[in-house]
Protein backbone atom coordinates (compact mmCIF):
# COMPACT_ATOMS: atom_id res chain seq x y z
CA UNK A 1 70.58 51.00 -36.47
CA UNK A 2 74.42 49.67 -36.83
CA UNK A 3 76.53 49.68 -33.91
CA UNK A 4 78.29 53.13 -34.67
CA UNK A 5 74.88 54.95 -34.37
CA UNK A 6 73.91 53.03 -31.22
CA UNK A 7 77.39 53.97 -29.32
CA UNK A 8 77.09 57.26 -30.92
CA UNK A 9 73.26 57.19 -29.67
CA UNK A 10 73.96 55.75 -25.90
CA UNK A 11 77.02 58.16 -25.39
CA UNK A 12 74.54 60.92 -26.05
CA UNK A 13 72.29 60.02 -23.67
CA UNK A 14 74.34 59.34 -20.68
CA UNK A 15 75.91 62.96 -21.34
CA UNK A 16 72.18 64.70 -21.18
CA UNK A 17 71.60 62.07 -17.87
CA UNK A 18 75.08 63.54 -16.77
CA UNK A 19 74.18 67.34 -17.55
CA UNK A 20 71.06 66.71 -16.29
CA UNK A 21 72.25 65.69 -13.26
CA UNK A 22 75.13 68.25 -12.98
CA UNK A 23 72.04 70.69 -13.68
CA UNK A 24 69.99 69.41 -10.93
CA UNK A 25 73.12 69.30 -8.34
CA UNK A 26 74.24 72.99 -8.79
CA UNK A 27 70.64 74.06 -8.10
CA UNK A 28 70.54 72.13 -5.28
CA UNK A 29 74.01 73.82 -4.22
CA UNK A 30 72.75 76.97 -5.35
CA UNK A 31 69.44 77.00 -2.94
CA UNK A 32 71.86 76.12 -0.60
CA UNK A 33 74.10 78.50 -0.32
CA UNK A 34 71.09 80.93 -0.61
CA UNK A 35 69.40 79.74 2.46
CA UNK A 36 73.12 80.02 4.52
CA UNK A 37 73.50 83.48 3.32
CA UNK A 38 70.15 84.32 4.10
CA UNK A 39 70.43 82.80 7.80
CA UNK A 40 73.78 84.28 8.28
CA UNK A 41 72.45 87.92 6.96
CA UNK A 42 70.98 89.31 10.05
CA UNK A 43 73.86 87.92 12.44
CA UNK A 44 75.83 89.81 9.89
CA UNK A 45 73.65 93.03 9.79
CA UNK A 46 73.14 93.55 13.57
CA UNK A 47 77.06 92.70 13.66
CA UNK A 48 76.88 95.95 11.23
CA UNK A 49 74.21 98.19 13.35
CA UNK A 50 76.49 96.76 17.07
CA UNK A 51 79.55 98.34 14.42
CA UNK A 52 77.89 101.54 14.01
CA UNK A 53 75.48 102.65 17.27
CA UNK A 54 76.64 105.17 18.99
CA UNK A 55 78.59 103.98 22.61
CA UNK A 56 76.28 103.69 25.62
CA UNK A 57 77.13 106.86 27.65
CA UNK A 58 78.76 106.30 30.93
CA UNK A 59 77.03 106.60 34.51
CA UNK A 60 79.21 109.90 35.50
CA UNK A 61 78.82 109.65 40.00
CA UNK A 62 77.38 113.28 41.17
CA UNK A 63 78.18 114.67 44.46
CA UNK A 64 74.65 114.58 45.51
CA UNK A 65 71.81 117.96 45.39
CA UNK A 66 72.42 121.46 47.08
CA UNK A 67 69.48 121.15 50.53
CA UNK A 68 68.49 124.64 51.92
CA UNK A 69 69.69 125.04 55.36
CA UNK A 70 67.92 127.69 56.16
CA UNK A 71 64.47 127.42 55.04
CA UNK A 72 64.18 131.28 54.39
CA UNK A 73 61.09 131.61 56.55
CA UNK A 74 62.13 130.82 60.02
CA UNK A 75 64.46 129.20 62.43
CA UNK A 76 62.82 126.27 63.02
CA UNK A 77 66.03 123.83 61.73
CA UNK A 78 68.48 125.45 64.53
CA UNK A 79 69.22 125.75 67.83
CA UNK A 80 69.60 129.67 69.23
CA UNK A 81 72.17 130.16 71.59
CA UNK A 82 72.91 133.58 73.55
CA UNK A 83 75.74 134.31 75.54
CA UNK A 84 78.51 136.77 76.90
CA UNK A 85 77.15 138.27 80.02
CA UNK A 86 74.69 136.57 82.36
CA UNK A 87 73.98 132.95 82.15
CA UNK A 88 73.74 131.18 78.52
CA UNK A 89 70.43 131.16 76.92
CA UNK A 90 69.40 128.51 74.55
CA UNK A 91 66.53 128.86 72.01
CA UNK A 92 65.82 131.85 74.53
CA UNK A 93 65.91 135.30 72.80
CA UNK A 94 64.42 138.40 74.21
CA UNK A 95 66.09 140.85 72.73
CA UNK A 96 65.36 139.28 69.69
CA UNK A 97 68.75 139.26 68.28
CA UNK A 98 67.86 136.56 65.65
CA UNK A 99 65.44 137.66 62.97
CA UNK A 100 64.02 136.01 59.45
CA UNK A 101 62.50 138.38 56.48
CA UNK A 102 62.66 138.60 53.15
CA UNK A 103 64.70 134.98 52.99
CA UNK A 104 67.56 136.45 55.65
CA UNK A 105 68.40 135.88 58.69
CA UNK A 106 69.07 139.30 60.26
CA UNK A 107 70.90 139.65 62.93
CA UNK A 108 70.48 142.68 65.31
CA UNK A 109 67.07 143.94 63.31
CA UNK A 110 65.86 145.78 66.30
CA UNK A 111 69.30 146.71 68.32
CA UNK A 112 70.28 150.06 68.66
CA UNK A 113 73.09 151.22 67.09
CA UNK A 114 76.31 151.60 69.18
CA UNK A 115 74.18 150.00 72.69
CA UNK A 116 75.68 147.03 74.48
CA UNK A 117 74.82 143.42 73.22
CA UNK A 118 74.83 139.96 73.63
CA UNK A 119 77.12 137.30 71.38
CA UNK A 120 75.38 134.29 69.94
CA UNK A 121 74.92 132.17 67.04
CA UNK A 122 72.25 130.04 65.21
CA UNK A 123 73.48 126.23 65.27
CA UNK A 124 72.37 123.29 62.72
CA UNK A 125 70.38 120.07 64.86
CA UNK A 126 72.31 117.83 62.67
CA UNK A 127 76.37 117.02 62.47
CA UNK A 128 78.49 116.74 59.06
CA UNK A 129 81.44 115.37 57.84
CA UNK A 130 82.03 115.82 53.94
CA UNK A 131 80.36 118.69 52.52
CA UNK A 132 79.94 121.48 50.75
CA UNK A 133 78.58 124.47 52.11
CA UNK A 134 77.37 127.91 50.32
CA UNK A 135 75.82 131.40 51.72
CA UNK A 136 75.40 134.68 50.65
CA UNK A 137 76.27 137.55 53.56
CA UNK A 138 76.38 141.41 53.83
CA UNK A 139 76.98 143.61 56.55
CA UNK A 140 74.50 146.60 57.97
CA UNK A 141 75.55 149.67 58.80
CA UNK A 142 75.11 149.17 62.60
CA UNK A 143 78.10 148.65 65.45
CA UNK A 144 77.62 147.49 68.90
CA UNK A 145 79.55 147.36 72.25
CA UNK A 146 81.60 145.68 73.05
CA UNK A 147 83.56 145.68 69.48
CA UNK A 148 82.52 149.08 68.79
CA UNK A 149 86.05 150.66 67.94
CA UNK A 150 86.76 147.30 65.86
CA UNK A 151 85.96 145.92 62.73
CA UNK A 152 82.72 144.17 62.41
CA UNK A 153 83.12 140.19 62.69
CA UNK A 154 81.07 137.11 62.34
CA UNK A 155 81.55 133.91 61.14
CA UNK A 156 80.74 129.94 60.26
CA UNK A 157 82.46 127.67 62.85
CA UNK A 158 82.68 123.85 61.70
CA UNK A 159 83.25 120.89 63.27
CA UNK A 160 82.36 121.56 66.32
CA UNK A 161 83.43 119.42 69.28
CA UNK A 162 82.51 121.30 71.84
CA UNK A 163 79.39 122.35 74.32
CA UNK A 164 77.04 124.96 73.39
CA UNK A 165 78.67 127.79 74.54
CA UNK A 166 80.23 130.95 73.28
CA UNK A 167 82.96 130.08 71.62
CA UNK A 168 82.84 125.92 71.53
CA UNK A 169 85.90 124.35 70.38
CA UNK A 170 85.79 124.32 66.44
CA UNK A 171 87.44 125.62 63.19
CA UNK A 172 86.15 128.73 62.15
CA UNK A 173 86.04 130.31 58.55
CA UNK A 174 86.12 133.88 59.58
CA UNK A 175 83.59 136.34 58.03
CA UNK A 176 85.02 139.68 59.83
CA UNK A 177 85.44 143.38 57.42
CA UNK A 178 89.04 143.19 55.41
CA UNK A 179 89.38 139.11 56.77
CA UNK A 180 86.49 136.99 54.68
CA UNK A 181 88.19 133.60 54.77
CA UNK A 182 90.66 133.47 57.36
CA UNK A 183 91.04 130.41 59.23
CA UNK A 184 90.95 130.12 62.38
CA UNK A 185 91.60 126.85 65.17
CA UNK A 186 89.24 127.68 68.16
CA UNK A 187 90.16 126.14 71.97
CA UNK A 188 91.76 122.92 70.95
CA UNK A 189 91.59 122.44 67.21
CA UNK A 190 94.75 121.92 64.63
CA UNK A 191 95.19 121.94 61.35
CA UNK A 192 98.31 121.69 58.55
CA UNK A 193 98.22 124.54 55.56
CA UNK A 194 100.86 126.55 53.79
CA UNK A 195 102.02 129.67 54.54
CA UNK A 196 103.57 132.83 53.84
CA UNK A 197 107.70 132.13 55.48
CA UNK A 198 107.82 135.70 55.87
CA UNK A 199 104.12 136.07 57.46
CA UNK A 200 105.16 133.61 60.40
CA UNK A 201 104.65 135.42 63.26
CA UNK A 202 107.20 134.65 66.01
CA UNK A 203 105.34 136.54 68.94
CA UNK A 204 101.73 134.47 68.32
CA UNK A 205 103.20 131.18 67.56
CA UNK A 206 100.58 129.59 65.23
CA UNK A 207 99.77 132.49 63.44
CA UNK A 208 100.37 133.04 59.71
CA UNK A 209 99.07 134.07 55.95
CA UNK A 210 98.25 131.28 53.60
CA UNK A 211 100.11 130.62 50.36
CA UNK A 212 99.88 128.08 48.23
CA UNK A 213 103.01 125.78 47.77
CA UNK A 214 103.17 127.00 43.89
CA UNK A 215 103.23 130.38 45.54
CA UNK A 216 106.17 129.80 47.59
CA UNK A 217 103.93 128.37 50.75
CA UNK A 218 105.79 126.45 53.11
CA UNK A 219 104.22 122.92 54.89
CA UNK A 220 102.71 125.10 58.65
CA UNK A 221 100.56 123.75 61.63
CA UNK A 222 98.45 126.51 63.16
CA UNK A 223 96.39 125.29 66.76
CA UNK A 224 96.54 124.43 69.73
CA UNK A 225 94.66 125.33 73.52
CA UNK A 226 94.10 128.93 72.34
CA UNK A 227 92.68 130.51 69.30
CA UNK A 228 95.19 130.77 66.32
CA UNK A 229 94.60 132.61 62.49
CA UNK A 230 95.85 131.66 59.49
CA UNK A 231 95.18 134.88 57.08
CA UNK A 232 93.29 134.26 54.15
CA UNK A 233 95.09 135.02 50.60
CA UNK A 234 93.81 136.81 48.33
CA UNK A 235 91.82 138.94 49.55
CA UNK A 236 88.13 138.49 47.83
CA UNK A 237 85.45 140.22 50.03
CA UNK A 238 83.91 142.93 48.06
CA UNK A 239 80.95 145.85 48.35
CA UNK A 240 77.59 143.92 49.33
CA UNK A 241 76.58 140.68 49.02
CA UNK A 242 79.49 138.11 49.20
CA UNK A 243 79.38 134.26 48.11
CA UNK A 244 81.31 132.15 50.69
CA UNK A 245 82.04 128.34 50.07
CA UNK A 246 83.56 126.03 52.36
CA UNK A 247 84.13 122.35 51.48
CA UNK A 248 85.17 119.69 53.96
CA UNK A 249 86.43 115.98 53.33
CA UNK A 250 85.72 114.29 56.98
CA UNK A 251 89.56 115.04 58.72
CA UNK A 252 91.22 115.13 56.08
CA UNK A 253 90.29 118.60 54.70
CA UNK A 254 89.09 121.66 54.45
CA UNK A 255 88.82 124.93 51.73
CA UNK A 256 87.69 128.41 52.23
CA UNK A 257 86.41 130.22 49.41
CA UNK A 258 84.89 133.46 48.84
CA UNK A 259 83.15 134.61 45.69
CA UNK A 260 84.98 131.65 43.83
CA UNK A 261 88.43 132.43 44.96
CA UNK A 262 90.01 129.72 47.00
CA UNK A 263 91.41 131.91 50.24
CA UNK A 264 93.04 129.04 52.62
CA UNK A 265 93.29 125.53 52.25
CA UNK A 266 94.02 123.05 55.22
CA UNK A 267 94.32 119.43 55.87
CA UNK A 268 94.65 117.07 58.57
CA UNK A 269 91.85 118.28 60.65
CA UNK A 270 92.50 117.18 64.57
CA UNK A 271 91.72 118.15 68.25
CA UNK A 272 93.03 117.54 71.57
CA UNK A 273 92.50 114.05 73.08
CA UNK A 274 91.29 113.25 76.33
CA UNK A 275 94.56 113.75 78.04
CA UNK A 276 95.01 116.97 76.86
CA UNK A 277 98.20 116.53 75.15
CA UNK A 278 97.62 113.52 72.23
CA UNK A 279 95.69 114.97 69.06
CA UNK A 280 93.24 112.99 67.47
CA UNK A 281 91.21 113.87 64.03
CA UNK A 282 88.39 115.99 64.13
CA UNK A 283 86.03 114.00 61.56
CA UNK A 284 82.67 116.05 61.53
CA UNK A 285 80.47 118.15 64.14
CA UNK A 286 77.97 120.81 64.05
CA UNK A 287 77.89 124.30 62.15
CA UNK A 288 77.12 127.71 63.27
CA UNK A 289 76.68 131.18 62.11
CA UNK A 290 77.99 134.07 64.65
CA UNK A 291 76.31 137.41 65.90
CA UNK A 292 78.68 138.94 67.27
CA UNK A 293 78.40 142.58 68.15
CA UNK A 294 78.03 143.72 64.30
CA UNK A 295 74.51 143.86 62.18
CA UNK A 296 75.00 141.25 59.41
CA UNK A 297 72.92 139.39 56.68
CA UNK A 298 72.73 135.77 56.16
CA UNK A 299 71.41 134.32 53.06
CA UNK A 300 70.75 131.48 50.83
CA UNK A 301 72.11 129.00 53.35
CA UNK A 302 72.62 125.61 51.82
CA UNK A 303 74.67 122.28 51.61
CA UNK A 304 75.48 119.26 49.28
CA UNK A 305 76.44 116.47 51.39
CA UNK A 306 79.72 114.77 49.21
C-alpha cells in the first residue's frame, strides 16, 4: 500500500472511531434526557391535576341548631308562677291555668269564660344572652276578668332581671290582639330604636311607633322606672296561628318579628343600676310566656343559641 492509500486509509478510520463515538455520546445524551423527562413528568402532571381540581370548599360558621323549648308533652323545663291576688304561687297551680295537649301549651283550658282569674306565666330554668327565639301562637275565643272589656294580651318577656313576680323587670315583645310585636321596657329597663317624629307622644314620655331610619325614623330612647311601648310597624298579626321571632345579641340588641316581618328593632339594651339613677346593660336573663286574663295557644317553642 503507498502512502496516499494509507493516509487515505487512517483518515477513514479515525472518522468511523469519531462517528462512532459521536454515535455512542448522543445515545448516551439521549437516555438522558429521557430519564429527566420521565422523573420530572409526574411533578409536572400533579402540577397539572393541583391546576385543574376543583377549590376545596370553605368551612362556612353556622349559628348553631334550633333546641325545643318546650318539649310538647309537659312542663317539666319551666318554672310556673301565679300571681295577682293572694300571695304568689310558684310551680303551684290549682286552677290549673297551665295546660299541655296536642304539642300546646294552653292556657286557661278549663276557665270559664268571662269568670275572674289569676295572671301568670311559664318561665325557662336557664338564662340567655344571644339568641334566636321562634313560636307559633293563637288566641281562643275565651275573655276573663279583669281585662274583660279589653283586648286580649299576652306576651314573651326577655331578659329578665328581676324576682319572680308578676311583672319582673324585663323587655317584653308584646303578643296582645291588633299589637303583635310591640316593645315594651318593663320596671327599669331602656332601650334606643327609631321612631315615628310624629308618633312621639308628649303626655307618656317614652312612648312611640317604630320606623326604620330609611323610613324617616328618628334615633328615640323609650324606658325608664315605669312601663313604656314602642308600637310595632307594620302591622303583621293575622287570622290564626302566628310565627313570632325575636333575636337578641347580648346588650347590644334586639328584633321583633312576626310572620317574617321585622316589627321593631332596638339596641343598647340597659337597666337601672344599684343606685337607682346610673344605667347599666342588660346582657341576658330569663324568658317567659304570659297568661294573662285571655285564652291563648303556645306552640312550637324553640331556640338557636347564636
Amino acid at each position: 500500500m503507498n502512502n496516499n492509500a494509507e493516509r487515505i486509509s487512517m483518515e477513514a478510520i479515525t472518522l468511523s472511531k469519531c462517528h462512532s463515538r459521536t454515535l455512542r455520546i448522543g445515545r448516551a445524551l439521549l437516555i438522558f434526557g429521557v430519564s429527566v423527562a420521565c422523573m420530572g413528568a409526574p411533578n409536572a402532571a400533579a402540577s397539572s391535576e393541583e391546576k385543574n381540581a376543583p377549590e376545596k370548599p370553605h368551612r362556612v360558621a353556622t349559628e348553631g341548631t334550633w333546641t325545643p323549648l318546650f318539649n310538647g308533652v309537659n312542663l317539666d323545663n319551666w318554672d310556673r308562677v301565679i300571681g295577682r291576688q293572694g300571695p304568689l304561687r310558684l310551680n303551684e297551680d290549682p286552677d290549673r291555668i297551665f295546660q299541655v295537649h296536642d304539642g300546646m301549651v294552653h292556657m286557661y283550658k278549663d276557665s270559664a269564660d268571662k269568670s275572674e282569674v289569676q295572671y301568670g306565666y311559664i318561665l325557662t330554668k336557664k338564662s340567655y344572652s344571644h339568641y334566636h327565639l321562634r313560636f307559633e301562637f293563637k288566641w281562643g275565643t275565651k275573655k276573663f276578668k279583669p281585662r274583660l272589656d279589653m283586648p286580649r294580651d299576652a306576651g314573651v318577656l326577655y331578659h329578665i332581671a328581676g324576682d319572680k313576680v308578676v311583672w319582673p323587670r324585663s323587655l317584653e315583645l308584646q303578643v296582645e290582639e291588633k299589637g303583635v310585636g310591640d316593645f315594651l321596657t318593663v320596671y327599669g329597663t331602656q332601650a334606643k330604636t327609631t321612631v315615628d317624629p310624629e308618633s312621639i307622644d308628649k303626655q307618656r314620655v317614652g312612648n312611640a311607633r317604630f320606623r326604620e331610619p330609611a323610613q324617616g325614623g328618628v334615633p328615640f330612647v323609650s324606658g325608664g322606672p315605669k312601663v313604656y311601648w314602642v308600637y310595632r310597624h307594620p302591622d303583621a298579626e293575622q287570622e290564626g296561628w302566628n310565627t313570632v321571632e325575636l333575636i337578641v345579641h347580648g346588650a347590644e340588641s334586639a328584633i321583633h318579628k312576626v310572620n317574617g316581618q321585622v316589627v321593631n328593632r332596638l339596641t343598647d339594651l340597659r337597666q337601672l343600676g344599684a343606685d337607682g339613677k346610673s344605667w347599666i346593660p342588660l346582657v341576658e336573663g330569663k324568658i317567659l310566656f304570659q297568661a294573662e286574663a285571655a285564652e291563648v295557644f303556645y306552640r312550637n317553642i324553640e331556640i338557636m343559641e347564636l
